[in-house]
Each structure stands twice: as C-alpha cells, then as structure tokens.
PDB file of N, CA and C in Angstrom:
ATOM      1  N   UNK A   1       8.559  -6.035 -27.399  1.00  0.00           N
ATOM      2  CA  UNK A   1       7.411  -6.374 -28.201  1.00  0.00           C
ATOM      3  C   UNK A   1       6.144  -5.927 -27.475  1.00  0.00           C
ATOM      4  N   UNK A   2       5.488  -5.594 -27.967  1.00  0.00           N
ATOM      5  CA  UNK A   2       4.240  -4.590 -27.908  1.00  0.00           C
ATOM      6  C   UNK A   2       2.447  -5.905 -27.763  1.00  0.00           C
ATOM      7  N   UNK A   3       2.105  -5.821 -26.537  1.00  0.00           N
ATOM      8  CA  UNK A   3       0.551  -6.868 -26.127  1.00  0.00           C
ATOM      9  C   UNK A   3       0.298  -7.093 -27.431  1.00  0.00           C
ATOM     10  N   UNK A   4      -0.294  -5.642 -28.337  1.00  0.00           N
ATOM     11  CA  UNK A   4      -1.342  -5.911 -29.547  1.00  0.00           C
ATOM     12  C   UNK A   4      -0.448  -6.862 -30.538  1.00  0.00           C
ATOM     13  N   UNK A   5       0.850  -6.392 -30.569  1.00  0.00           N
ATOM     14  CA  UNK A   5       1.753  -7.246 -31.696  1.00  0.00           C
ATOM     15  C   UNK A   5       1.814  -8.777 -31.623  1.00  0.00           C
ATOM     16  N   UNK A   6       1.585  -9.174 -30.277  1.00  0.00           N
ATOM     17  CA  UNK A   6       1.434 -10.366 -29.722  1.00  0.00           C
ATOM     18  C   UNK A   6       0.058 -10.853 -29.609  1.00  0.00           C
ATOM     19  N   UNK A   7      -0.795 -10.158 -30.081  1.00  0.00           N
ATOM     20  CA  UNK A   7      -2.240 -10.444 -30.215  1.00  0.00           C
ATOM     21  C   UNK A   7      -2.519 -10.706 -31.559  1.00  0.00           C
ATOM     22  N   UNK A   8      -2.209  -9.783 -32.360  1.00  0.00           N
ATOM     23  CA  UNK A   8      -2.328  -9.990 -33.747  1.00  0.00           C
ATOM     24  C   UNK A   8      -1.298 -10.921 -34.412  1.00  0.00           C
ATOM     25  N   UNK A   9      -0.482 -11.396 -33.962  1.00  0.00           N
ATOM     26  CA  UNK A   9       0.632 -12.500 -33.920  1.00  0.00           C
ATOM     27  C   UNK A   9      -0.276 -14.046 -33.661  1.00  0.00           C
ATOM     28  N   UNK A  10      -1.103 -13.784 -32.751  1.00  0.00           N
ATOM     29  CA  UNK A  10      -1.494 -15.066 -32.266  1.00  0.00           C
ATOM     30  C   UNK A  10      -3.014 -15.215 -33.190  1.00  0.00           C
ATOM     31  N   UNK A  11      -3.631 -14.023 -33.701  1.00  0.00           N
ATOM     32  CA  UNK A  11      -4.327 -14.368 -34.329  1.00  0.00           C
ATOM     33  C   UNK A  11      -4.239 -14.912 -35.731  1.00  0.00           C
ATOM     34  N   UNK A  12      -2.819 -14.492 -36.331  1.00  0.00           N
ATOM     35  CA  UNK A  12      -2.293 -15.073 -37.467  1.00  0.00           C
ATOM     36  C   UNK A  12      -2.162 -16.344 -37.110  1.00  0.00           C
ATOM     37  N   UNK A  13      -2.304 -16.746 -36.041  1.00  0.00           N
ATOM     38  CA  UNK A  13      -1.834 -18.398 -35.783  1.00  0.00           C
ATOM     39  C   UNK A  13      -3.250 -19.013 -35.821  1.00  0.00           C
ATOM     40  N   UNK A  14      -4.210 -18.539 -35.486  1.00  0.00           N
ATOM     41  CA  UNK A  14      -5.662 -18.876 -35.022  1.00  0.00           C
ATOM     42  C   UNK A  14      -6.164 -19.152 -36.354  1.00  0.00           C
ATOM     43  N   UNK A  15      -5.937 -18.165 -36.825  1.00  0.00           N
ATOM     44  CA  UNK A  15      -6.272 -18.265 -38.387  1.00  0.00           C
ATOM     45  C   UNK A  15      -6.309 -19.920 -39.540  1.00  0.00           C
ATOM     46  N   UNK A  16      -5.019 -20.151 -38.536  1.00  0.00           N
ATOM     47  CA  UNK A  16      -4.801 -21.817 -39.334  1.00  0.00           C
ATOM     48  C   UNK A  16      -5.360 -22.763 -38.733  1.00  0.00           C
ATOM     49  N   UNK A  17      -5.516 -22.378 -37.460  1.00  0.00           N
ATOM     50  CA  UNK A  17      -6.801 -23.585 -36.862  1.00  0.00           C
ATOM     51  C   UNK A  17      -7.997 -23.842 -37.600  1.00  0.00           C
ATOM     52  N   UNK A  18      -8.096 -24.814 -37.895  1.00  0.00           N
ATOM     53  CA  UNK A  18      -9.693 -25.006 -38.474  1.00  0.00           C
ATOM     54  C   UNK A  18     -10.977 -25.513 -37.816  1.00  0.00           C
ATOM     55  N   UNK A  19     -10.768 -25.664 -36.869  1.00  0.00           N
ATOM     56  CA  UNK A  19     -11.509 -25.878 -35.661  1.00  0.00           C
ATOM     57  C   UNK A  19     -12.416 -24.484 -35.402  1.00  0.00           C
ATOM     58  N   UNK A  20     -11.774 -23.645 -35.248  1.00  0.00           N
ATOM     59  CA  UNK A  20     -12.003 -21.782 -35.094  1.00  0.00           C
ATOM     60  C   UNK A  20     -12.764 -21.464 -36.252  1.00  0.00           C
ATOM     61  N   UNK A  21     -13.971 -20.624 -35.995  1.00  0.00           N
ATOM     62  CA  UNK A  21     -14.434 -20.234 -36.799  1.00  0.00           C
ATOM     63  C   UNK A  21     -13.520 -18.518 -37.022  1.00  0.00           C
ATOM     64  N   UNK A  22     -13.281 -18.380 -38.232  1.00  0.00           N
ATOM     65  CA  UNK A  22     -13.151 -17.108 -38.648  1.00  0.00           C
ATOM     66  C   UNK A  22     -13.665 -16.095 -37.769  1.00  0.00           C
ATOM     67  N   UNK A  23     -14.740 -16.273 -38.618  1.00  0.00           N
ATOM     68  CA  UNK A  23     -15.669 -14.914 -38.042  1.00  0.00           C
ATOM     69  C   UNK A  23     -15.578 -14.337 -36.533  1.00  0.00           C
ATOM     70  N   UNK A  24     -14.838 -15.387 -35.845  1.00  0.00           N
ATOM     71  CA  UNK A  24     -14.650 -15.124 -34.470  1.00  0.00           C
ATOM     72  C   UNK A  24     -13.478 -14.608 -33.959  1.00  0.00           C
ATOM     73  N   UNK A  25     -12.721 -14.574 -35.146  1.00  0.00           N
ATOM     74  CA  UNK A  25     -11.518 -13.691 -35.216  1.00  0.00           C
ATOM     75  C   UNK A  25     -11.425 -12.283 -35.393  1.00  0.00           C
ATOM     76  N   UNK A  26     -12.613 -11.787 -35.323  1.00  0.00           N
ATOM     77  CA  UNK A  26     -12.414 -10.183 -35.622  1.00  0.00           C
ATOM     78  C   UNK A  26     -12.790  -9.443 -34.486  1.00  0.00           C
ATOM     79  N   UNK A  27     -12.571  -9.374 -33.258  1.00  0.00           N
ATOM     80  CA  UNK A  27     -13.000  -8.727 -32.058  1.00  0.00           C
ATOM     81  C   UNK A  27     -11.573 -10.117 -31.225  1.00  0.00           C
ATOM     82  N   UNK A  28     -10.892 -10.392 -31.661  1.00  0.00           N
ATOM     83  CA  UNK A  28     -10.214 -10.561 -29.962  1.00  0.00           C
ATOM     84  C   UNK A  28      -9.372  -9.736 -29.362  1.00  0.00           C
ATOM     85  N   UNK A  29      -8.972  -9.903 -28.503  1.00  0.00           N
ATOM     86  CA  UNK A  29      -8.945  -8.635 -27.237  1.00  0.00           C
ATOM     87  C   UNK A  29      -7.817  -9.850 -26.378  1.00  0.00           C
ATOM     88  N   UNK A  30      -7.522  -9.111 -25.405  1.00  0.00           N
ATOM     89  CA  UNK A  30      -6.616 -10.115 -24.143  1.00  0.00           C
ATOM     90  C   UNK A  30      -8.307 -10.747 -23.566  1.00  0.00           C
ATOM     91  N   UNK A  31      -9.523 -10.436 -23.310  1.00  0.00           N
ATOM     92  CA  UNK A  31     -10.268 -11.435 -22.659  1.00  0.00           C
ATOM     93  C   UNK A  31     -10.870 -12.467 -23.490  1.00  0.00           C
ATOM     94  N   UNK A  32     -10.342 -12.213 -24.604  1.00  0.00           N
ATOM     95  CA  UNK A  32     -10.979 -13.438 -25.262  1.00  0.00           C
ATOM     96  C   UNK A  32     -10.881 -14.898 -24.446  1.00  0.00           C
ATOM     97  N   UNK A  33     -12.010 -15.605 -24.550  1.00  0.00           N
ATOM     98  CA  UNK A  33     -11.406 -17.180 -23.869  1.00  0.00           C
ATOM     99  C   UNK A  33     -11.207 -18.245 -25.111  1.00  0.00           C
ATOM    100  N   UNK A  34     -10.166 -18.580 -24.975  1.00  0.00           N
ATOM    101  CA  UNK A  34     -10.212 -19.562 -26.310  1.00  0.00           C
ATOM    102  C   UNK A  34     -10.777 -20.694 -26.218  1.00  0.00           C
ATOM    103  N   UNK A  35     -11.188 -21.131 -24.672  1.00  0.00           N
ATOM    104  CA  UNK A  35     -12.407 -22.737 -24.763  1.00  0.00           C
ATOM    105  C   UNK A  35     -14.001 -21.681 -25.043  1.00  0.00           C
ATOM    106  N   UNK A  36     -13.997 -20.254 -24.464  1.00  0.00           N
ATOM    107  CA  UNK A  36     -15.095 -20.280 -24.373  1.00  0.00           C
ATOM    108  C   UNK A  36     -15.475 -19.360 -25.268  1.00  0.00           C
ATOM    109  N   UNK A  37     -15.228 -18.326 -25.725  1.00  0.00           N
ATOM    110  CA  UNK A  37     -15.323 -17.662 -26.857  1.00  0.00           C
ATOM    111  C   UNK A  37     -14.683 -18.197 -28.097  1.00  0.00           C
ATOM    112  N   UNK A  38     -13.937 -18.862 -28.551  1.00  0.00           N
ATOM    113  CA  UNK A  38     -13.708 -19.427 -29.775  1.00  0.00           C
ATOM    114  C   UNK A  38     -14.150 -21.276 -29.950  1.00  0.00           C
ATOM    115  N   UNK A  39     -14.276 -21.490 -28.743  1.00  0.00           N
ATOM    116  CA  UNK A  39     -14.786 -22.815 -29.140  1.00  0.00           C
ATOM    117  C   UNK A  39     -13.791 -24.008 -29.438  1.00  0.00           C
ATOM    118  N   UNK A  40     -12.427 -23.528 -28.402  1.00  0.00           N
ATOM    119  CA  UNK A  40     -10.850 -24.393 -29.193  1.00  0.00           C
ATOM    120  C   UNK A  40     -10.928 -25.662 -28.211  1.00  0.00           C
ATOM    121  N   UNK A  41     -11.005 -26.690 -28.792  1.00  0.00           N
ATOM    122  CA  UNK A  41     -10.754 -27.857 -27.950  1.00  0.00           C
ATOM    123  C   UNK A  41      -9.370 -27.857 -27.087  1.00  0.00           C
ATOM    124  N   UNK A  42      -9.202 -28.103 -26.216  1.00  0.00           N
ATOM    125  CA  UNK A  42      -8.441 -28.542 -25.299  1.00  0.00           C
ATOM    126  C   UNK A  42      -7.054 -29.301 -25.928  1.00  0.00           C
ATOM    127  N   UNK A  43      -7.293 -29.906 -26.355  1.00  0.00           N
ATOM    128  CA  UNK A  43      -5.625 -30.545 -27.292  1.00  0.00           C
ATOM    129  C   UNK A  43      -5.333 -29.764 -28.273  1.00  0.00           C
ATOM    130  N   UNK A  44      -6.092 -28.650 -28.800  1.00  0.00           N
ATOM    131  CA  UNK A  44      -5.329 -27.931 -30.039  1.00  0.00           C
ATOM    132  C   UNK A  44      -4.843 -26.512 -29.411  1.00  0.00           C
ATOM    133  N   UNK A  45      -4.915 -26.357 -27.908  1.00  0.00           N
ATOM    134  CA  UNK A  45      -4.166 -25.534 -27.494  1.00  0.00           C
ATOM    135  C   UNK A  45      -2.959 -25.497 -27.144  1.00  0.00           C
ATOM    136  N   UNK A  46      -2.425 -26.875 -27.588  1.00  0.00           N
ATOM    137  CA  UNK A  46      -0.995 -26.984 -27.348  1.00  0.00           C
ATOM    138  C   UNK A  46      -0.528 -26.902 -28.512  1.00  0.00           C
ATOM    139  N   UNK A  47      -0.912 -27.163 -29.617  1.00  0.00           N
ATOM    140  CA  UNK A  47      -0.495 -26.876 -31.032  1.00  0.00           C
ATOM    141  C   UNK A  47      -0.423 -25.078 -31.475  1.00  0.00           C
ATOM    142  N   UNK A  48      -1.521 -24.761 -30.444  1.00  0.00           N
ATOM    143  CA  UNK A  48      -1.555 -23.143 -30.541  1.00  0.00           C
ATOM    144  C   UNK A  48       0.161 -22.747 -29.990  1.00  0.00           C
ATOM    145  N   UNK A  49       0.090 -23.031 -28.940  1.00  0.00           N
ATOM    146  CA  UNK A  49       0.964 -23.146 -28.193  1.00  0.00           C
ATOM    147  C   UNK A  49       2.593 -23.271 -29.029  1.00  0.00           C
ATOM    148  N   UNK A  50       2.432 -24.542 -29.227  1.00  0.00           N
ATOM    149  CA  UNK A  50       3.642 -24.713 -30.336  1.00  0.00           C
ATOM    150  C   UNK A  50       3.656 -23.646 -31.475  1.00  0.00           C
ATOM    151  N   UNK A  51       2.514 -23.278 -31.953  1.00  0.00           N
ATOM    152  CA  UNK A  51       2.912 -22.714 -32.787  1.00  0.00           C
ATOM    153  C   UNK A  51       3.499 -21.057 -32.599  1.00  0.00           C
ATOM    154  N   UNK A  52       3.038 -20.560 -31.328  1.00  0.00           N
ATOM    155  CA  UNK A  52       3.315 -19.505 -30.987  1.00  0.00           C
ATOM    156  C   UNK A  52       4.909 -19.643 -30.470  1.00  0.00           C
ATOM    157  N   UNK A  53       5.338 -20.711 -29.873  1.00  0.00           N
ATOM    158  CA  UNK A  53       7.032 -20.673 -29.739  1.00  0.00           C
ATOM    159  C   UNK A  53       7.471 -20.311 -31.111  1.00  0.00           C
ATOM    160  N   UNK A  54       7.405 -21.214 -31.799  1.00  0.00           N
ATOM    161  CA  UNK A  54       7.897 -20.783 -33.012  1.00  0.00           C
ATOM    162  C   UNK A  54       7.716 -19.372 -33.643  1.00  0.00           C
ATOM    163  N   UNK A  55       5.884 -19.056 -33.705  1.00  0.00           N
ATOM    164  CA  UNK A  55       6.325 -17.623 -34.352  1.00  0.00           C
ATOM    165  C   UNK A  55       6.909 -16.283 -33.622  1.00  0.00           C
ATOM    166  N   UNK A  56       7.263 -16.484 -32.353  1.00  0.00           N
ATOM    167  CA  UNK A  56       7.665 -15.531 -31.462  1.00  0.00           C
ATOM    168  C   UNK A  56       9.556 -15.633 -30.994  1.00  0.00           C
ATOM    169  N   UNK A  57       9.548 -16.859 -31.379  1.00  0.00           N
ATOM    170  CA  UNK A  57      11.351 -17.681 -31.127  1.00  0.00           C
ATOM    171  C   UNK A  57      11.473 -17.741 -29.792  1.00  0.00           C
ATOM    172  N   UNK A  58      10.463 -18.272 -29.224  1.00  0.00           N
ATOM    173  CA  UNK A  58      10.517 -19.029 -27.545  1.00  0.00           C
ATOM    174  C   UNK A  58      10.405 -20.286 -27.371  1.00  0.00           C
ATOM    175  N   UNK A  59      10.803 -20.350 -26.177  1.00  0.00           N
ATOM    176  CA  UNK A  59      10.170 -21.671 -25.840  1.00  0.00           C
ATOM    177  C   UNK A  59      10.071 -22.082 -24.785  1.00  0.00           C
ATOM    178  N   UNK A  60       8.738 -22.379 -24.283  1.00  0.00           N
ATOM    179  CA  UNK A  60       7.816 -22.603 -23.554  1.00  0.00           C
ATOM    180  C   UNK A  60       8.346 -23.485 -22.200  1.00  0.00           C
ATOM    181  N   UNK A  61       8.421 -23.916 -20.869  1.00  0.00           N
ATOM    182  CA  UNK A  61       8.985 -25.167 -20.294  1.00  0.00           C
ATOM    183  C   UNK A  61       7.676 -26.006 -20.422  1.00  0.00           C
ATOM    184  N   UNK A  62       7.904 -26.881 -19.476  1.00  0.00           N
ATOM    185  CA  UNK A  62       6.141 -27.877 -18.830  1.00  0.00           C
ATOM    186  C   UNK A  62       5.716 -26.924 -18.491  1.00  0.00           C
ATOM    187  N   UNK A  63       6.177 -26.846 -16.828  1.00  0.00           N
ATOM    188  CA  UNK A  63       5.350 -25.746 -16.298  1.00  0.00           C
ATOM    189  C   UNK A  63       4.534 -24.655 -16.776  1.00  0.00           C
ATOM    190  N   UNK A  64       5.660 -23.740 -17.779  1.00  0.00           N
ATOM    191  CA  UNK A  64       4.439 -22.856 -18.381  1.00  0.00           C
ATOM    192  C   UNK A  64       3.079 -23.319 -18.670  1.00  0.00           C
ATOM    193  N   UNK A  65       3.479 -24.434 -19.609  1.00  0.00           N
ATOM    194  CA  UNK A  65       2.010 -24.740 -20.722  1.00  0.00           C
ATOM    195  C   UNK A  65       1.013 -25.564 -19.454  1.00  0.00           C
ATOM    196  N   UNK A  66       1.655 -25.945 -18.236  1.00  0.00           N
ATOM    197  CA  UNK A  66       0.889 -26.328 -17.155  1.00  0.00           C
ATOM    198  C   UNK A  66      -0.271 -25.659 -16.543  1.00  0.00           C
ATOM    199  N   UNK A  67       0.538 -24.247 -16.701  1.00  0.00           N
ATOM    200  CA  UNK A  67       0.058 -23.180 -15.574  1.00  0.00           C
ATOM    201  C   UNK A  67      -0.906 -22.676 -16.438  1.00  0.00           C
ATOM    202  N   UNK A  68      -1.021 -22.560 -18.016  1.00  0.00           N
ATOM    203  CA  UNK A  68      -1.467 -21.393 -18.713  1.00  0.00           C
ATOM    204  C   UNK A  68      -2.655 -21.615 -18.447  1.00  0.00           C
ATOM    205  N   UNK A  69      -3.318 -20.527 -18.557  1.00  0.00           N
ATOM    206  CA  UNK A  69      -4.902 -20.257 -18.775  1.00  0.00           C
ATOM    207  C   UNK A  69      -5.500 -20.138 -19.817  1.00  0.00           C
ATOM    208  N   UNK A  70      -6.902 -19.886 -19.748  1.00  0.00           N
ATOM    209  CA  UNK A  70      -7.282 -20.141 -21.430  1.00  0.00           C
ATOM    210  C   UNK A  70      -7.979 -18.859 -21.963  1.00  0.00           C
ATOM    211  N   UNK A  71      -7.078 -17.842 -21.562  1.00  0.00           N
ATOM    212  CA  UNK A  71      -7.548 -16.325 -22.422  1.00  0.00           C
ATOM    213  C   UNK A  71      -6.110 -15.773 -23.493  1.00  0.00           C
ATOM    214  N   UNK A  72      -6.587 -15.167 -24.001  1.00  0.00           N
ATOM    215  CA  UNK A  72      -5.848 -14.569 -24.840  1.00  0.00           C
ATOM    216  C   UNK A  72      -4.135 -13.708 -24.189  1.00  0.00           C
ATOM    217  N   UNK A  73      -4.849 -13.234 -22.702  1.00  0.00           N
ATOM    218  CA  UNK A  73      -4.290 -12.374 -21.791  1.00  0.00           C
ATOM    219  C   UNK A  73      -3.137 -13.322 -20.875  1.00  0.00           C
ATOM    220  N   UNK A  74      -3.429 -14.756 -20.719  1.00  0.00           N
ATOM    221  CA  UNK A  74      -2.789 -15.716 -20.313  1.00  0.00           C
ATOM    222  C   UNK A  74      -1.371 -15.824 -21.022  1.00  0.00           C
ATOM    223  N   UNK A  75      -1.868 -16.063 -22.605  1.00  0.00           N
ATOM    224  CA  UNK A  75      -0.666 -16.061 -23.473  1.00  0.00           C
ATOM    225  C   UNK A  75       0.130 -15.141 -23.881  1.00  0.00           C
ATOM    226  N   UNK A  76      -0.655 -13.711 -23.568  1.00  0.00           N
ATOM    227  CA  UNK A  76       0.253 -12.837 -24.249  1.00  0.00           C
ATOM    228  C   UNK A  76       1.242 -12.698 -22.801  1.00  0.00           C
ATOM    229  N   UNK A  77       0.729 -12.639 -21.819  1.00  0.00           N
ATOM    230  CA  UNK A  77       1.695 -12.642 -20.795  1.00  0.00           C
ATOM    231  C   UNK A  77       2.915 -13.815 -20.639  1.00  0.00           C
ATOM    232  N   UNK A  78       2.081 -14.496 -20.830  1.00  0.00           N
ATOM    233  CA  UNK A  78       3.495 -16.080 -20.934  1.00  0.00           C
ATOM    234  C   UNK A  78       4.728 -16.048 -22.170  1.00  0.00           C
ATOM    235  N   UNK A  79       4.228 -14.976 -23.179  1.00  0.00           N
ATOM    236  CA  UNK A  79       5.122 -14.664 -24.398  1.00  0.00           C
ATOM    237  C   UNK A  79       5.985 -14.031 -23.488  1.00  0.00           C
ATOM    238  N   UNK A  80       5.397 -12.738 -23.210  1.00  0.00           N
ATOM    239  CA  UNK A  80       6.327 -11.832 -22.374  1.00  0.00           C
ATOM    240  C   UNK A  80       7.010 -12.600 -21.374  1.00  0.00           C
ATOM    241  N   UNK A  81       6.968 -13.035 -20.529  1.00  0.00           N
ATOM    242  CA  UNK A  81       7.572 -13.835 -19.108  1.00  0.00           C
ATOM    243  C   UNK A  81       8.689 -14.138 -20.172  1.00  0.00           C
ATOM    244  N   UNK A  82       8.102 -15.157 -20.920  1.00  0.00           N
ATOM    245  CA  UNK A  82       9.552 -16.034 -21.802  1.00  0.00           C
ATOM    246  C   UNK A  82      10.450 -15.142 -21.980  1.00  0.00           C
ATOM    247  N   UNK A  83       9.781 -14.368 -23.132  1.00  0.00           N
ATOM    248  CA  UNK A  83      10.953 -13.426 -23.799  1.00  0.00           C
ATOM    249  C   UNK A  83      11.986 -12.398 -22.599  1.00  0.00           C
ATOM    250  N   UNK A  84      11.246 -12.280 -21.660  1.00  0.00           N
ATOM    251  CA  UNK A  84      11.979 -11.694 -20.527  1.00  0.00           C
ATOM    252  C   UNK A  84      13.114 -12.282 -19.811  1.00  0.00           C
ATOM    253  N   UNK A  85      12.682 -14.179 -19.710  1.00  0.00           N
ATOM    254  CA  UNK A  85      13.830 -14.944 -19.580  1.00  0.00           C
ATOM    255  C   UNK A  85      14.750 -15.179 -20.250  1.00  0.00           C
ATOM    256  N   UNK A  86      14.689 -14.960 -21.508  1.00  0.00           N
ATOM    257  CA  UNK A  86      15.863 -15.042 -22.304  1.00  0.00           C
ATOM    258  C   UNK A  86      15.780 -16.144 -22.671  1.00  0.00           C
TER     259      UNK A  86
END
C-alpha cells in the first residue's frame, strides 16, 4: 500500500469528524498536525485511530496508540509498521 493511498484513506476518515473543519481537508500532506493544523481534540484521535484499524484491517496494540504522534506522517507510518507485522 502506497503513503498517498493511506493519506487519502485517512482523509476519508477525517471527513466524518465533525470537529474538523472541511476546508482544512484540502492540502494535507504527511506534515499535517492534527492538534495543530486541524484543530482535533485529543480524545477524538483515538476514534481516528479506531477508525483507521478498521478501514485499513489492522490493529493497533497500546503501545502503538501510546507512542503515536500527532502528524499525519506518524500514522501513515504506524499503518505501515502494522501491516508489515502481519
């Protein structure tokens, strides 16, 4: 699976946040920050989170969602790691 596919994957997910403004969906990139460029509270990044296991068919341990960071580039890498673990 391909960064951008996993970018535009996660923005289909962003999309259902309502917290997120739209309009802030059309320029993300891996540096996007999602506390600081989208404005995502802190507890709905685990719902991001959840929702990205699901649309990708992973799943996440503690640790991961421990460790993650809060860019775009954080997650697309933690997709990959997963999917690499099998």
């Amino acid at each position: 699976m391909e960064r951008q596919e996993i970018i535009d994957g996660l923005v289909e997910i962003l999309k259902t946040v309502r917290t997120i403004d739209p309009e802030r969906l059309k320029n993300v990139t891996e540096e996007t920050d999602f506390r600081g460029d989208l404005n995502t509270p802190s507890t709905e990044l685990i719902n991001i989170a959840a929702k990205a296991e699901h649309k990708f068919g992973i799943e996440f341990e503690d640790d991961d969602i421990d460790d993650l960071g809060s860019t775009v580039k954080d997650i697309v890498d933690l997709i990959l790691k997963v999917k690499a673990r099998g």
